[in-house]
Structures are given as C-alpha cells and as structure tokens.
C-alpha atoms as a PDB file:
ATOM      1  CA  UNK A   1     -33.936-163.776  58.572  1.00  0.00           C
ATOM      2  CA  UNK A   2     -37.586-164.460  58.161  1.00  0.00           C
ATOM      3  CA  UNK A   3     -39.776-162.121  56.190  1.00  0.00           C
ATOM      4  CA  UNK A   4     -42.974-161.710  57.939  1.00  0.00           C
ATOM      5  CA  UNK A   5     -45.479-160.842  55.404  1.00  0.00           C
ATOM      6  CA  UNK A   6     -48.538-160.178  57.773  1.00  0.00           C
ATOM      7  CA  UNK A   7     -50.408-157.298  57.530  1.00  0.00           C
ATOM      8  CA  UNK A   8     -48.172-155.095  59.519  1.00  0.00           C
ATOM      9  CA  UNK A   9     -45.543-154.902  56.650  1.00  0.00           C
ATOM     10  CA  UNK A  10     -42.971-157.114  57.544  1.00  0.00           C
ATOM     11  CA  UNK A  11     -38.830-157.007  58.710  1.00  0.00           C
ATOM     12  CA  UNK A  12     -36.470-157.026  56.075  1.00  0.00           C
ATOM     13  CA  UNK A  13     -32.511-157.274  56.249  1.00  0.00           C
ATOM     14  CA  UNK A  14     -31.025-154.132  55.971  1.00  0.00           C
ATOM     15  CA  UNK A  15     -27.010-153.053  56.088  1.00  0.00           C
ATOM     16  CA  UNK A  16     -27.241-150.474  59.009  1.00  0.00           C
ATOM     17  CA  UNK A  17     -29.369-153.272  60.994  1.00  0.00           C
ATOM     18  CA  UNK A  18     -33.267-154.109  60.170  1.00  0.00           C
ATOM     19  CA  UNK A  19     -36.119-151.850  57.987  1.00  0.00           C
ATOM     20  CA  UNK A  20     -39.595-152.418  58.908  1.00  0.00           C
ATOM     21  CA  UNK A  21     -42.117-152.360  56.494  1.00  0.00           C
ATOM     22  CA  UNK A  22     -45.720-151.201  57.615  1.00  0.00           C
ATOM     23  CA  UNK A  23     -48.604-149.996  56.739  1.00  0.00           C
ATOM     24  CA  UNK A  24     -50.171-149.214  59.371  1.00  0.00           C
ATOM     25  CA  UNK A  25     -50.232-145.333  60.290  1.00  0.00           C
ATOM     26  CA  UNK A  26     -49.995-142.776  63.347  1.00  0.00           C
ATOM     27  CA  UNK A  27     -54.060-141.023  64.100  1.00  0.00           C
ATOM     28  CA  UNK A  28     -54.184-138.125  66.486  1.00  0.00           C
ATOM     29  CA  UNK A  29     -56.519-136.478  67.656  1.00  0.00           C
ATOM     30  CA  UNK A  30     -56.340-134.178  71.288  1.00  0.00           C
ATOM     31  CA  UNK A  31     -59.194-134.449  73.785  1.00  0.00           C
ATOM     32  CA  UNK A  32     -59.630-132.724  77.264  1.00  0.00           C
ATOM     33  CA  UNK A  33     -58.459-133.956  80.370  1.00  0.00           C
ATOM     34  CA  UNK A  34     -61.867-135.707  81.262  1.00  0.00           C
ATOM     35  CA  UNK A  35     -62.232-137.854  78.459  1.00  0.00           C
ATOM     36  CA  UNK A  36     -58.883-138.827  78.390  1.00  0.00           C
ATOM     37  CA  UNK A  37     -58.991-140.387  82.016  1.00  0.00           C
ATOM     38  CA  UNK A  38     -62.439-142.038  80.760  1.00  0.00           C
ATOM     39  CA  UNK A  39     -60.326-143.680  77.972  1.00  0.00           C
ATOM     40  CA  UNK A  40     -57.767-144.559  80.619  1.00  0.00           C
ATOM     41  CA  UNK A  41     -59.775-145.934  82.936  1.00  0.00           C
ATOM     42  CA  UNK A  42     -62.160-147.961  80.284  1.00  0.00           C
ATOM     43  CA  UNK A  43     -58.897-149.237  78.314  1.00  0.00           C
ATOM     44  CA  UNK A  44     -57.869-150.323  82.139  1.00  0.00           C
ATOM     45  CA  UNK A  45     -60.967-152.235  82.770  1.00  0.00           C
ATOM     46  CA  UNK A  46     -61.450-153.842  79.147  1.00  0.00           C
ATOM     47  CA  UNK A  47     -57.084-155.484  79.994  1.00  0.00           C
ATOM     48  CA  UNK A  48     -55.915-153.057  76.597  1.00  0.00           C
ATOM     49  CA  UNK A  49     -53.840-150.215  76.228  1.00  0.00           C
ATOM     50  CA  UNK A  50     -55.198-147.004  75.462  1.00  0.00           C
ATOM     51  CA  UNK A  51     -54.209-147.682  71.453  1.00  0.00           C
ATOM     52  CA  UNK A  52     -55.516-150.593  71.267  1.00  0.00           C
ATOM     53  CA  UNK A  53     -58.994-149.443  73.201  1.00  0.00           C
ATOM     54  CA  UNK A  54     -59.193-146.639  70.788  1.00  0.00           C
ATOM     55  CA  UNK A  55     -58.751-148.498  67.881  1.00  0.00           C
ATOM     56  CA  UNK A  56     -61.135-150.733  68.691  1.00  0.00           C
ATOM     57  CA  UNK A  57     -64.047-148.323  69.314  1.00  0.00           C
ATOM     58  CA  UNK A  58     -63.618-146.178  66.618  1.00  0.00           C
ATOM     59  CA  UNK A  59     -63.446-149.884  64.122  1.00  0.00           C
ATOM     60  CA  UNK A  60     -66.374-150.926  65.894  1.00  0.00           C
ATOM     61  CA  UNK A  61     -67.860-147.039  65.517  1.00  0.00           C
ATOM     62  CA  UNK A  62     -67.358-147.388  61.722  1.00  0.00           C
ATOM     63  CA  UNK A  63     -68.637-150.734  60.923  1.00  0.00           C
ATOM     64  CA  UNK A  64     -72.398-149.440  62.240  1.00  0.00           C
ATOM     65  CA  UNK A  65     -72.365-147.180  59.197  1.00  0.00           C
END
C-alpha cells in the first residue's frame, strides 16, 4: 500500500482496515443565518465548497498581518 507522506498525514496499513494520519484539524465557529447564506452563496460563485471558501479567506485574512 503506498504511504502518502503529503502534508495531510498520510494512509497507513492497519489490521481492522486503514489509519489515516493527519494533521490537519476541525475549526468552528457559529454565525447567524445571514452570513452563513453570504458564505454559501460566495463559496457558490468562487466553484468551492463552503470549507474550502472559508479556509481560504481566513489564510488570505492572516497573511495581511
């Protein structure tokens, strides 16, 4: 089985079927209804999903510091 060594960790064999190995991490946060249909609707428009559309603006958010 290949060992993927990227940054997301990487799949390893395992005897009750396959561990992943990540480091990447769950971030929550709760908003109103509003803003939430903004994020929908601008993740929509910019072809990501709301993750990704989040991630991306709070990276991009951070690197202006």
């Amino acid at each position: 089985m290949k060992n993927d060594s990227s940054d997301f960790g990487g799949s390893f064999p395992h005897v009750e079927g396959i561990y992943f190995k990540s480091n990447v991490e769950s971030l929550t946060f709760h908003a109103d209804h509003e803003f939430k249909q903004k994020i929908v609707q601008m993740a929509a428009e910019s072809g990501m999903g709301q993750e990704e559309f989040l991630l991306q603006a709070v990276k991009s958010y951070i690197e202006k510091f």
